[in-house]
PDB file of N, CA and C in Angstrom:
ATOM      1  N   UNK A   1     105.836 101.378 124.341  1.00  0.00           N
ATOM      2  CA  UNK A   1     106.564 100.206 123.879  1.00  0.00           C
ATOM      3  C   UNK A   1     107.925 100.690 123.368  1.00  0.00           C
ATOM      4  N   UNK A   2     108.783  99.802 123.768  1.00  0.00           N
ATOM      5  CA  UNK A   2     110.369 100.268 123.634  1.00  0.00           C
ATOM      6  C   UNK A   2     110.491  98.845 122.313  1.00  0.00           C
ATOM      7  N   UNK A   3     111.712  99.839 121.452  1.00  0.00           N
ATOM      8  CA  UNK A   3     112.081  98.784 120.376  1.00  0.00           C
ATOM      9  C   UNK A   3     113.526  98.123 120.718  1.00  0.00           C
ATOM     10  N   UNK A   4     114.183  98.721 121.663  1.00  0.00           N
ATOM     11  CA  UNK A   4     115.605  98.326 122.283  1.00  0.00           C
ATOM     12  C   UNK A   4     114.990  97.219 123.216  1.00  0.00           C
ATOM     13  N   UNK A   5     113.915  97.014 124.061  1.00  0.00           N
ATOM     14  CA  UNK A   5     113.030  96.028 125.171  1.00  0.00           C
ATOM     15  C   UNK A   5     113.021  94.961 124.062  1.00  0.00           C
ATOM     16  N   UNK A   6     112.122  95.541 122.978  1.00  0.00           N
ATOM     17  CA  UNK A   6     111.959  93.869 122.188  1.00  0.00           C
ATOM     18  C   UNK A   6     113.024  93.369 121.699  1.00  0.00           C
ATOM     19  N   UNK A   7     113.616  94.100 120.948  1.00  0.00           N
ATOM     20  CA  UNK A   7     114.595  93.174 120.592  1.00  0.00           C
ATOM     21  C   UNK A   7     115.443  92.251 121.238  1.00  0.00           C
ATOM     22  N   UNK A   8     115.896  93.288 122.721  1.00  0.00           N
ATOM     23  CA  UNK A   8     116.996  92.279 124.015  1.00  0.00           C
ATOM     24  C   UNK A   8     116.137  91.398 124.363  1.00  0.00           C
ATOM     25  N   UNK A   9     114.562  91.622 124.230  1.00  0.00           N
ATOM     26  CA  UNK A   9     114.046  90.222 124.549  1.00  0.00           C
ATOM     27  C   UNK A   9     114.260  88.652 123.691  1.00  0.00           C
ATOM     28  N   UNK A  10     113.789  89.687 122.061  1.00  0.00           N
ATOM     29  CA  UNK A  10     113.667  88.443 121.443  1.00  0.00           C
ATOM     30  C   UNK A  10     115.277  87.859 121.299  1.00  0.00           C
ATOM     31  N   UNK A  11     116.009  88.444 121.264  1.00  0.00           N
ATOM     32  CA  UNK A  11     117.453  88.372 120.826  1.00  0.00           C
ATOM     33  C   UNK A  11     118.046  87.254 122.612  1.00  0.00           C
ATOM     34  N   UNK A  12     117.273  87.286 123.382  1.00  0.00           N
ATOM     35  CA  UNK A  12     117.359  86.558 124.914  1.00  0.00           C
ATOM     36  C   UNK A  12     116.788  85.175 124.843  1.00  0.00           C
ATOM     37  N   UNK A  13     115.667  85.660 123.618  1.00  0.00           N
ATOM     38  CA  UNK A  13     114.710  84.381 123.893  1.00  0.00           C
ATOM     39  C   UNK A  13     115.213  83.100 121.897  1.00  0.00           C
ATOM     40  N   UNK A  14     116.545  84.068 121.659  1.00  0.00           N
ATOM     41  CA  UNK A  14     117.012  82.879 120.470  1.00  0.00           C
ATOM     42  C   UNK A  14     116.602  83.451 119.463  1.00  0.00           C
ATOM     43  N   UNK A  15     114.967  84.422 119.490  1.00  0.00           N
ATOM     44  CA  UNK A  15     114.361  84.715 118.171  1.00  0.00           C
ATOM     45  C   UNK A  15     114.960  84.649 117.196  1.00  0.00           C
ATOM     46  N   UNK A  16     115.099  84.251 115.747  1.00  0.00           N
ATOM     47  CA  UNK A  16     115.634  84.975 114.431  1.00  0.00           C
ATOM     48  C   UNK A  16     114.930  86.212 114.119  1.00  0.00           C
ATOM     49  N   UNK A  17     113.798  86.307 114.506  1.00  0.00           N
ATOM     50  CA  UNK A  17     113.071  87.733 113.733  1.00  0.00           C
ATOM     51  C   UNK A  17     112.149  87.886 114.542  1.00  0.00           C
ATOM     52  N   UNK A  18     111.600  89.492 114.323  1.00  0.00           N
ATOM     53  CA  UNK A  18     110.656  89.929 115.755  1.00  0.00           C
ATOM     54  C   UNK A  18     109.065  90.762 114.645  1.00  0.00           C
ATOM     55  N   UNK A  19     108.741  90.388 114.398  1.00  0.00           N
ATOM     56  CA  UNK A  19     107.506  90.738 113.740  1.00  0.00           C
ATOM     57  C   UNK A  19     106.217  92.100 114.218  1.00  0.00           C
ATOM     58  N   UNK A  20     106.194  92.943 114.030  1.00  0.00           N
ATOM     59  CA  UNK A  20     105.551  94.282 114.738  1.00  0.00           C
ATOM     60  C   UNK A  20     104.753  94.680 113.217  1.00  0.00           C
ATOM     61  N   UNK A  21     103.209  94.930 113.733  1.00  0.00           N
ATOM     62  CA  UNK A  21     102.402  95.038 113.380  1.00  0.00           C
ATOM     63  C   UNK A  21     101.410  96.153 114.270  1.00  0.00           C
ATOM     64  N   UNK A  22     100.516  97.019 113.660  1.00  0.00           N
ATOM     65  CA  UNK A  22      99.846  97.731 114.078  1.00  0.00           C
ATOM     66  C   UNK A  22      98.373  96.827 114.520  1.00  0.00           C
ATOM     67  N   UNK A  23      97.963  96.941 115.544  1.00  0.00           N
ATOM     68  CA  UNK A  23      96.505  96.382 115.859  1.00  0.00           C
ATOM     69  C   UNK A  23      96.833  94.734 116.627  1.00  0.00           C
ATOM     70  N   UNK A  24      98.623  94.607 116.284  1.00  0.00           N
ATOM     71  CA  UNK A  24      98.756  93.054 116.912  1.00  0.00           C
ATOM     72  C   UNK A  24      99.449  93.271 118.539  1.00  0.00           C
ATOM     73  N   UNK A  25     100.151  92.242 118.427  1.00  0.00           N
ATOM     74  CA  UNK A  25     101.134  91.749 119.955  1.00  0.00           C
ATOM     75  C   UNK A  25     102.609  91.869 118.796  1.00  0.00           C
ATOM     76  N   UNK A  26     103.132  91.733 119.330  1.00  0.00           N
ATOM     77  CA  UNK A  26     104.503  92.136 118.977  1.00  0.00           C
ATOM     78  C   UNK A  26     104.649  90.107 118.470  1.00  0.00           C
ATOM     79  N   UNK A  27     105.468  89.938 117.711  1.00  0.00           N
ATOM     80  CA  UNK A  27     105.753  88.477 117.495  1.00  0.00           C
ATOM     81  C   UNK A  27     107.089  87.865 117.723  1.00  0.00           C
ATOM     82  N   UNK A  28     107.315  87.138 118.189  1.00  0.00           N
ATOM     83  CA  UNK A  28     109.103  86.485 117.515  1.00  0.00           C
ATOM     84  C   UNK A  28     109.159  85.221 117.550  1.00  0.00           C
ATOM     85  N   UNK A  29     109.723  84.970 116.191  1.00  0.00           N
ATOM     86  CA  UNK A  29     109.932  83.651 115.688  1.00  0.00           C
ATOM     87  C   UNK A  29     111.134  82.830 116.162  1.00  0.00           C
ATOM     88  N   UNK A  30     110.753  81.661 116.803  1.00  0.00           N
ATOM     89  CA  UNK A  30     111.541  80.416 117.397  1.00  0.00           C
ATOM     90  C   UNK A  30     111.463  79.773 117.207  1.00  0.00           C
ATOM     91  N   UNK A  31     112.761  78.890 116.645  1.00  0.00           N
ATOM     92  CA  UNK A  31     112.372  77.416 116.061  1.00  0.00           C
ATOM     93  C   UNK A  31     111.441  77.280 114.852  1.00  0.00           C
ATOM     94  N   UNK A  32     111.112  78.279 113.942  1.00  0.00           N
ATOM     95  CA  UNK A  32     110.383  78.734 112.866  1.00  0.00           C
ATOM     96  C   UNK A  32     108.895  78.861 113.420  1.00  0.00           C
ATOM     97  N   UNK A  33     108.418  79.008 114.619  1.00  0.00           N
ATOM     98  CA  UNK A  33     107.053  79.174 115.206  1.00  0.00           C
ATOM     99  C   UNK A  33     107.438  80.873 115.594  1.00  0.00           C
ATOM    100  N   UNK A  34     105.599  81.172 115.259  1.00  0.00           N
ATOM    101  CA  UNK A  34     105.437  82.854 115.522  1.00  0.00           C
ATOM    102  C   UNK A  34     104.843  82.634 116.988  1.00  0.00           C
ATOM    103  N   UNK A  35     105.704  83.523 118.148  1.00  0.00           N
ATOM    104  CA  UNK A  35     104.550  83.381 119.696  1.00  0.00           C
ATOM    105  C   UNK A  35     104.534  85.014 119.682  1.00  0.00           C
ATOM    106  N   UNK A  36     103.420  85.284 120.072  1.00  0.00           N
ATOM    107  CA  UNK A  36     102.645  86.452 120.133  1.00  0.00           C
ATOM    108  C   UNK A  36     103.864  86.714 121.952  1.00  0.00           C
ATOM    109  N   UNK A  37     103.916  88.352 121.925  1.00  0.00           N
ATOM    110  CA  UNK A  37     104.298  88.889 123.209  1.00  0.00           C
ATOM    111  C   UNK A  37     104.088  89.020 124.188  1.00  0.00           C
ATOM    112  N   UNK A  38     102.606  89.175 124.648  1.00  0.00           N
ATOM    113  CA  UNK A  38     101.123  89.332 125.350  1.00  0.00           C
ATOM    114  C   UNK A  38     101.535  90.006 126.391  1.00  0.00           C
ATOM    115  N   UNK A  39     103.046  89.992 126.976  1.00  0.00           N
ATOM    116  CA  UNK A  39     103.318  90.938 128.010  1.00  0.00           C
ATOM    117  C   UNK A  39     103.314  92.013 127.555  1.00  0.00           C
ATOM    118  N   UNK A  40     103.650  92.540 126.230  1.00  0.00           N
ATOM    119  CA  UNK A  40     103.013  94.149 125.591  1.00  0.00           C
ATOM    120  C   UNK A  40     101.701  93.911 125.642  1.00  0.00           C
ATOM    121  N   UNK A  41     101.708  95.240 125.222  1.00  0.00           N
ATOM    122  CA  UNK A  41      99.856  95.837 124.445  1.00  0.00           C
ATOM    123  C   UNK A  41     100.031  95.279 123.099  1.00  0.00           C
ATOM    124  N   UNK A  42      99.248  95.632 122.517  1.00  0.00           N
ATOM    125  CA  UNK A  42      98.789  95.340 120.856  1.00  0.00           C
ATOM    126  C   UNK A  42      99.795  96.371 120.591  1.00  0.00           C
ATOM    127  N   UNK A  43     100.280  97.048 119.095  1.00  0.00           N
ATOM    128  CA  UNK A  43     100.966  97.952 119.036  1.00  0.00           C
ATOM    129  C   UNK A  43     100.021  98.943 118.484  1.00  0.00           C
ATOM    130  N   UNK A  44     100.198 100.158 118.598  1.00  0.00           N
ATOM    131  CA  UNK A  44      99.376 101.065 118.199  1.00  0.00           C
ATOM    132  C   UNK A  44      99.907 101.803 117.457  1.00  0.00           C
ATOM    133  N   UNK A  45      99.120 102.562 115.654  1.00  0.00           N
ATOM    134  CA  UNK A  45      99.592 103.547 115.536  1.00  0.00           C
ATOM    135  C   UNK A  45     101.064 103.843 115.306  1.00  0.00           C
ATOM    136  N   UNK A  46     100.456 104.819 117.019  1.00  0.00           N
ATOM    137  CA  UNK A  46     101.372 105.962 117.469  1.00  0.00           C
ATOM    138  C   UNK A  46     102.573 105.067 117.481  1.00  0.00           C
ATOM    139  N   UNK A  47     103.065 103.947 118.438  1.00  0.00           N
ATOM    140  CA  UNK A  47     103.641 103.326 118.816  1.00  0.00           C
ATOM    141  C   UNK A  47     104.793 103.127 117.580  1.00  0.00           C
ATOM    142  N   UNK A  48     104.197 102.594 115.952  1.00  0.00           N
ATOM    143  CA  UNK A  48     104.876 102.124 115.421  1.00  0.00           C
ATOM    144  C   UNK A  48     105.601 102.634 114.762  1.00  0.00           C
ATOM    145  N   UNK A  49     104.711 104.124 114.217  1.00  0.00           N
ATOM    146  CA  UNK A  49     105.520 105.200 113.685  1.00  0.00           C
ATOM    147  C   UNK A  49     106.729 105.742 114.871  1.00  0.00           C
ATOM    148  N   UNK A  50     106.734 105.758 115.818  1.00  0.00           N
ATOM    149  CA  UNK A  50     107.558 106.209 117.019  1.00  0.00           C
ATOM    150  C   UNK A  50     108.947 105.363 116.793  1.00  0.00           C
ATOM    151  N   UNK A  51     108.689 104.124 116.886  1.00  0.00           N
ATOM    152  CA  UNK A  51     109.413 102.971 116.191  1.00  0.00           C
ATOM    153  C   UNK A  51     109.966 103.121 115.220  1.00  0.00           C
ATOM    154  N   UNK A  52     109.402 103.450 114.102  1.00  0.00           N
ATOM    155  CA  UNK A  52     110.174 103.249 113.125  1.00  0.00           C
ATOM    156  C   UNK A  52     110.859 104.723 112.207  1.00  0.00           C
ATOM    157  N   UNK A  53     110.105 105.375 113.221  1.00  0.00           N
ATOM    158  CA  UNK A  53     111.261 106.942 112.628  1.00  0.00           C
ATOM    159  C   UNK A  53     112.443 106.770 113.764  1.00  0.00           C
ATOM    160  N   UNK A  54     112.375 106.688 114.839  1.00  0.00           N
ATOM    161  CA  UNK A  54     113.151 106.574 116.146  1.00  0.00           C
ATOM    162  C   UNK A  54     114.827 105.949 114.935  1.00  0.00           C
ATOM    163  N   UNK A  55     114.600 104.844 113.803  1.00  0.00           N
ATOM    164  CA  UNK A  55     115.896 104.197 113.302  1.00  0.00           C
ATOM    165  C   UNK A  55     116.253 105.113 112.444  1.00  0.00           C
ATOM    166  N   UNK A  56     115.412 106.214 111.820  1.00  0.00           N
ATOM    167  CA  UNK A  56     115.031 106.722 110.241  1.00  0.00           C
ATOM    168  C   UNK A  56     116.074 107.709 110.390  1.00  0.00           C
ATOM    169  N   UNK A  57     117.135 108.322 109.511  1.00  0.00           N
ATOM    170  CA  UNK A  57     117.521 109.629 109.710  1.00  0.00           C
ATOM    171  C   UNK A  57     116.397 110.549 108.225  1.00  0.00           C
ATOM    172  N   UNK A  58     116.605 111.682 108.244  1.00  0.00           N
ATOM    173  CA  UNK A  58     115.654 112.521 107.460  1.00  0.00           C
ATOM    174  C   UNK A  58     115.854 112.061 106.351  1.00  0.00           C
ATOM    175  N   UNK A  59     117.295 111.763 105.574  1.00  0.00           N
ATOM    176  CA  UNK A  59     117.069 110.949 104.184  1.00  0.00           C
ATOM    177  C   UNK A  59     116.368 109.766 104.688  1.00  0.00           C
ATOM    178  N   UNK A  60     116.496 109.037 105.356  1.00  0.00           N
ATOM    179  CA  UNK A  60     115.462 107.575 105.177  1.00  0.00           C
ATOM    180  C   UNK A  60     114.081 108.059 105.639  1.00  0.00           C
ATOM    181  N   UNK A  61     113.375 108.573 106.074  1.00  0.00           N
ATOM    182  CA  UNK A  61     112.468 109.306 106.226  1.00  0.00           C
ATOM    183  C   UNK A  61     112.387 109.727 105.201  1.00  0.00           C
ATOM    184  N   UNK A  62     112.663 110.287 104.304  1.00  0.00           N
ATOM    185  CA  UNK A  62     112.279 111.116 102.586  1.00  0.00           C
ATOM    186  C   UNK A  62     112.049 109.923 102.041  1.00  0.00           C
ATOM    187  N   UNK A  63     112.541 108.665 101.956  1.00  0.00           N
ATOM    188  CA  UNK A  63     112.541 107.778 100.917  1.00  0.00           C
ATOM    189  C   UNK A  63     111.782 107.024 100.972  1.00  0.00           C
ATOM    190  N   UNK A  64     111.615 106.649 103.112  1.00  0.00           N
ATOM    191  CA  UNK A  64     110.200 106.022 102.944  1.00  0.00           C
ATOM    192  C   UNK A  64     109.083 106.434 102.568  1.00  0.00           C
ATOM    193  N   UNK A  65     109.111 107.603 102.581  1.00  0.00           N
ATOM    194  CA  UNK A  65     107.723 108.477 102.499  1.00  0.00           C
ATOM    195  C   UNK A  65     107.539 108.359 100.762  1.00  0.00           C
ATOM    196  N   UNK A  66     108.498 108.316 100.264  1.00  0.00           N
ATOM    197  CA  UNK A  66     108.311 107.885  98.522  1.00  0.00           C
ATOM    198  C   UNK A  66     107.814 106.259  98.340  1.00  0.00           C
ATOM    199  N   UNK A  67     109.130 105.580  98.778  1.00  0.00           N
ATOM    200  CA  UNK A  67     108.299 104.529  98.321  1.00  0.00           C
ATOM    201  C   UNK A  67     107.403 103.043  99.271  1.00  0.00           C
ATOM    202  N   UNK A  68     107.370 103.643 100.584  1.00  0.00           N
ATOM    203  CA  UNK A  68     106.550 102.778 101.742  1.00  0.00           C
ATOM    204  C   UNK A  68     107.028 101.889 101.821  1.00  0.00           C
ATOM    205  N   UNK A  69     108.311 101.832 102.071  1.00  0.00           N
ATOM    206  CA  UNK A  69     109.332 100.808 102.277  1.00  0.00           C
ATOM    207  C   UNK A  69     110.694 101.410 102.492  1.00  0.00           C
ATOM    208  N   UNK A  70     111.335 100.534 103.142  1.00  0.00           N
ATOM    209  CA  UNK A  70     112.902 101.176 103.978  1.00  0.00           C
ATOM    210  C   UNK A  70     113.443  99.680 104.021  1.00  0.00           C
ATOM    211  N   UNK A  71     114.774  99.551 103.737  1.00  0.00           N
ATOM    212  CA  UNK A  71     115.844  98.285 105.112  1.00  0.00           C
ATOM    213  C   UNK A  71     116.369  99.281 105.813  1.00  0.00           C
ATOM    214  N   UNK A  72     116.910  98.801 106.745  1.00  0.00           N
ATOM    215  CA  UNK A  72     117.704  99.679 107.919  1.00  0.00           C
ATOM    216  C   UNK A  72     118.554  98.694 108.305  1.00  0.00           C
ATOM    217  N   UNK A  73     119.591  99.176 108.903  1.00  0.00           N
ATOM    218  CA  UNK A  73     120.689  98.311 109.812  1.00  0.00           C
ATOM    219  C   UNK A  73     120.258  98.723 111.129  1.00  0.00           C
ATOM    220  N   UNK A  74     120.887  98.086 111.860  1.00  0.00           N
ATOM    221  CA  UNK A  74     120.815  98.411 113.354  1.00  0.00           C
ATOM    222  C   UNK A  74     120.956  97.782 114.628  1.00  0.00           C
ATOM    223  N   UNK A  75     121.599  98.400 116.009  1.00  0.00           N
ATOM    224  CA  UNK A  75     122.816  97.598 116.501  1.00  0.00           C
ATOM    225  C   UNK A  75     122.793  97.673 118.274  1.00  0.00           C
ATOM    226  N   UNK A  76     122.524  97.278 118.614  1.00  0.00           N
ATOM    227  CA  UNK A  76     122.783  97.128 120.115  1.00  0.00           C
ATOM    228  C   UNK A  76     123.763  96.587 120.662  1.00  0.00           C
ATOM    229  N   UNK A  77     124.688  97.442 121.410  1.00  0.00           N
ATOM    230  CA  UNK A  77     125.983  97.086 121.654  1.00  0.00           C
ATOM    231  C   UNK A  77     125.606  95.845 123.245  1.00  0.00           C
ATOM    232  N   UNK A  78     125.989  94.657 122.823  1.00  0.00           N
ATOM    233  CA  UNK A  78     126.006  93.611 123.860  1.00  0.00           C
ATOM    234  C   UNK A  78     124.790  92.357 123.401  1.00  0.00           C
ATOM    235  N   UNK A  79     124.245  93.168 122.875  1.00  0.00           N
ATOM    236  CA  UNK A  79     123.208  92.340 121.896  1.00  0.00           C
ATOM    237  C   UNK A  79     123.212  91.979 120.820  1.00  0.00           C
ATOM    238  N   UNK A  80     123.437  92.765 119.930  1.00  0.00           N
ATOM    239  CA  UNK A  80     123.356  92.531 118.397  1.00  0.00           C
ATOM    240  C   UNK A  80     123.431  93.145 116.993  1.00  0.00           C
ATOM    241  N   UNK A  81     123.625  92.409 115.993  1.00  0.00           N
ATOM    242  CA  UNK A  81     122.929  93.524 115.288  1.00  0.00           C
ATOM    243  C   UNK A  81     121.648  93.198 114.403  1.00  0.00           C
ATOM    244  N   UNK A  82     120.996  94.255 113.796  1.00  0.00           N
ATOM    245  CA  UNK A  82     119.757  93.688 113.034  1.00  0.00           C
ATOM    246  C   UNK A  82     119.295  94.462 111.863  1.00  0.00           C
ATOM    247  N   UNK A  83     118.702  93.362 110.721  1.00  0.00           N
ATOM    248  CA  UNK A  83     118.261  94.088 109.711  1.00  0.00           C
ATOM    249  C   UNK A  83     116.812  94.692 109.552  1.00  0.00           C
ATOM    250  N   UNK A  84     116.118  95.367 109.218  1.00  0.00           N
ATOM    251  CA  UNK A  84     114.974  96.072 109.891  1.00  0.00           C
ATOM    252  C   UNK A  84     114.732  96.417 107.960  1.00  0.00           C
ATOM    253  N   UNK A  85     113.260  96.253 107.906  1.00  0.00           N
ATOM    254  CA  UNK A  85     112.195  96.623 106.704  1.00  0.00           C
ATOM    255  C   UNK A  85     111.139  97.254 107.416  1.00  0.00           C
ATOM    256  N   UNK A  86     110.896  98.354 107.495  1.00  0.00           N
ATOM    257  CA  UNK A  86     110.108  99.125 107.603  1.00  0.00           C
ATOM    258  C   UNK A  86     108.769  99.274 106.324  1.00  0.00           C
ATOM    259  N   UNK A  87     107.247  98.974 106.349  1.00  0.00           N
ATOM    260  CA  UNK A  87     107.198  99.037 105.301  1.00  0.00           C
ATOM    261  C   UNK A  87     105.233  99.474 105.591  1.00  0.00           C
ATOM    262  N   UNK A  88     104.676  99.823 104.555  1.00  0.00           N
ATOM    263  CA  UNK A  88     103.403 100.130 104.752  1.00  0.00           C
ATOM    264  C   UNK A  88     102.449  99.524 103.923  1.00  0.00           C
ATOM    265  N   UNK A  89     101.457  99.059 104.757  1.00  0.00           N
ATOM    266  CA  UNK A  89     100.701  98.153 104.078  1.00  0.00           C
ATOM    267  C   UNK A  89      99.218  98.605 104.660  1.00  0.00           C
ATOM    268  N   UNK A  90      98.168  98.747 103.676  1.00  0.00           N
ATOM    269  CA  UNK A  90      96.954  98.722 103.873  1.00  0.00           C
ATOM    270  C   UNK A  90      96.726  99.777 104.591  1.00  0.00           C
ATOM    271  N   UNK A  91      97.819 101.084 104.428  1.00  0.00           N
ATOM    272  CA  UNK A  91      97.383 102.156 105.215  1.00  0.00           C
ATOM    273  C   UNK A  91      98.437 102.426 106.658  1.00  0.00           C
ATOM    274  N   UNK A  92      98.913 101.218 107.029  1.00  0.00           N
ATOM    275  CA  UNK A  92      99.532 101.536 108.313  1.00  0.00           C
ATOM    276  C   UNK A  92     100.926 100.787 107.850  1.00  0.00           C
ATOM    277  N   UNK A  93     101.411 101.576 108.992  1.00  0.00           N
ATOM    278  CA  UNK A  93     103.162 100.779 109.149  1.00  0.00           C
ATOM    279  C   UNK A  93     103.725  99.282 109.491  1.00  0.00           C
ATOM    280  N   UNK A  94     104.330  99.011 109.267  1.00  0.00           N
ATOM    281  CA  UNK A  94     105.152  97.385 109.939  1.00  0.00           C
ATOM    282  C   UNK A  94     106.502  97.235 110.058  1.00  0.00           C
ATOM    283  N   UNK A  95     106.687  96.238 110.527  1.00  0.00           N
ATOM    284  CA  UNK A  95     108.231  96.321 110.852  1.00  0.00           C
ATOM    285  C   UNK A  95     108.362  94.684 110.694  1.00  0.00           C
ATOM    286  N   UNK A  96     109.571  94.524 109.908  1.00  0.00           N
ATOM    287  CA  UNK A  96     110.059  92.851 110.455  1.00  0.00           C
ATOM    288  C   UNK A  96     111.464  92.727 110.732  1.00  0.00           C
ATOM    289  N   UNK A  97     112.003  92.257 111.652  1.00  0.00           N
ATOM    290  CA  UNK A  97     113.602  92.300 111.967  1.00  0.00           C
ATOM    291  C   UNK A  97     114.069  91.083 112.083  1.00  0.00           C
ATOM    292  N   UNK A  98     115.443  90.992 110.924  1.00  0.00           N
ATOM    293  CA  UNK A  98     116.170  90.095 111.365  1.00  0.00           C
ATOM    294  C   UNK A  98     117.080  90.071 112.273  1.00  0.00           C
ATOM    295  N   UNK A  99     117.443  89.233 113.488  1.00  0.00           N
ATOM    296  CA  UNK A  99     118.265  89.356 114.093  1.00  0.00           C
ATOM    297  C   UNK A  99     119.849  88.425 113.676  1.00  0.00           C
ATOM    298  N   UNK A 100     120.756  89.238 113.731  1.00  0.00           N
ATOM    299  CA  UNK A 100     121.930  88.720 113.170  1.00  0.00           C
ATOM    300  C   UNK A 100     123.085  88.509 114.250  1.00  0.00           C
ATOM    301  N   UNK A 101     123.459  87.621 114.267  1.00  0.00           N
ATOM    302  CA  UNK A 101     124.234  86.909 115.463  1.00  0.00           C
ATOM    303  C   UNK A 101     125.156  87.558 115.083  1.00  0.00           C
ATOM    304  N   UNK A 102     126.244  88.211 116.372  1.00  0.00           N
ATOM    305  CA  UNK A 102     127.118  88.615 116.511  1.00  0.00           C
ATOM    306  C   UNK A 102     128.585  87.457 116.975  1.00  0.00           C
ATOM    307  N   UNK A 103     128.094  86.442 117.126  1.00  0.00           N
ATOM    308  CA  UNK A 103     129.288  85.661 117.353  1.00  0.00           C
ATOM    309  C   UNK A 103     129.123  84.038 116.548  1.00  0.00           C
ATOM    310  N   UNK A 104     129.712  83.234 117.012  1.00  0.00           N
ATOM    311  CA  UNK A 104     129.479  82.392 115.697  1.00  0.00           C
ATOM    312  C   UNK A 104     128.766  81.061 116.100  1.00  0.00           C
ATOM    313  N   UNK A 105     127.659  81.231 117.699  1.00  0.00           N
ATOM    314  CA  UNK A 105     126.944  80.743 117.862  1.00  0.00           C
ATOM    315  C   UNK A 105     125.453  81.196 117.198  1.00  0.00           C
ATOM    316  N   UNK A 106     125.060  79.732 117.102  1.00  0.00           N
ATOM    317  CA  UNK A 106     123.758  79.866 116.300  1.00  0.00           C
ATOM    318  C   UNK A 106     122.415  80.333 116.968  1.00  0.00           C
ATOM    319  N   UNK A 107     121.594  80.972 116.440  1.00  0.00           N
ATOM    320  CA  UNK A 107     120.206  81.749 117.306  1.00  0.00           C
ATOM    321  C   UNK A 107     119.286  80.457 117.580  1.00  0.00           C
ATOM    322  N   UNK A 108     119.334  79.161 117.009  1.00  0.00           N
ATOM    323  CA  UNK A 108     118.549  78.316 117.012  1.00  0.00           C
ATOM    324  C   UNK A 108     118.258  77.670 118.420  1.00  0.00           C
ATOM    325  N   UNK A 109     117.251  77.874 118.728  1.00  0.00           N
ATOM    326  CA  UNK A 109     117.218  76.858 120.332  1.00  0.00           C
ATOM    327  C   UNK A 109     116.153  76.219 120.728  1.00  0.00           C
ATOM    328  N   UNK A 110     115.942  75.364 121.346  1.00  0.00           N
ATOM    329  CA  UNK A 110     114.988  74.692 121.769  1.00  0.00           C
ATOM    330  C   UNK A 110     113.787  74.694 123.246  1.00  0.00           C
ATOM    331  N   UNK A 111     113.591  76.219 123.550  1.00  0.00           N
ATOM    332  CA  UNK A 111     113.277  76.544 124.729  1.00  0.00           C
ATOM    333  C   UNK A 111     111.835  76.235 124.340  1.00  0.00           C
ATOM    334  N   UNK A 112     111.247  76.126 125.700  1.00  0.00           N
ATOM    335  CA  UNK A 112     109.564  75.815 125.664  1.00  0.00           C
ATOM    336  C   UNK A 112     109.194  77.148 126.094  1.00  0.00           C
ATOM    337  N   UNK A 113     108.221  77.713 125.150  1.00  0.00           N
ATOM    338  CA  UNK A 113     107.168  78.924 125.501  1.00  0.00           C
ATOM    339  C   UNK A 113     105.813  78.420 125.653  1.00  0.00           C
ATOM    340  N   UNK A 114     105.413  78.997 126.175  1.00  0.00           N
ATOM    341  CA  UNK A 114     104.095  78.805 126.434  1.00  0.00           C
ATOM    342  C   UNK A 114     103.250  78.575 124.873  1.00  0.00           C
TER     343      UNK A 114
END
C-alpha cells in the first residue's frame, strides 16, 4: 500500500480527510460520510509503520516514540498539501489526514460512491 496512491486518490475523489487504521480498509471522508477503500487490503501492521516513518525524519521518529503521537506536514506537488497525526492507540499505529486545498476551490462535492 502506497501513501502518495491514497492520498491522489482521496484528494481526486474531493475527500477532506483519509482515515488509516491497522486491521481496517483505508477510509475517506466525503460530504462528512466515511466510505471504506475496498480496492486496498485491510492495512497491516507492517504497512502502517512503513507509512508513517516513510513522513518521519529521525527527530520525529524520537518524539513519536516518546509521546505516541506526531502532526506532520506534507505535500504532493500537483496535488496538495496535508496535515498528518500519526498516533498510537491500543498498541498499534494510525494515521488521520487532513487534506488542504491548494487553490481556492472548495474540497466539498457531491459525487455518488457506492
Amino acid at each position: 500500500m502506497n501513501l502518495d496512491e491514497l492520498l491522489r486518490i482521496a484528494a481526486s475523489n474531493r475527500a477532506s480527510d483519509l482515515h488509516l487504521k491497522v486491521g481496517n480498509y483505508p477510509h475517506q471522508r466525503i460530504d462528512g460520510e466515511l466510505y471504506p477503500m475496498t480496492q486496498f487490503a485491510r492495512v497491516s501492521p507492517e504497512e502502517m509503520t512503513e507509512m508513517a516513518f516513510f513522513l518521519m525524519t529521525d527527530q520525529h521518529k524520537e518524539r513519536f516514540e516518546q509521546k505516541c503521537d506526531i502532526d506532520l506536514a506534507y505535500g504532493i506537488a500537483g496535488v496538495g498539501r496535508f496535515r498528518i497525526n500519526v498516533f498510537q492507540q491500543r498498541g498499534s499505529l494510525g494515521m488521520a489526514v487532513r487534506l488542504i486545498p491548494t487553490s481556492s476551490s472548495s474540497w466539498t462535492s457531491s459525487i455518488s460512491l457506492p
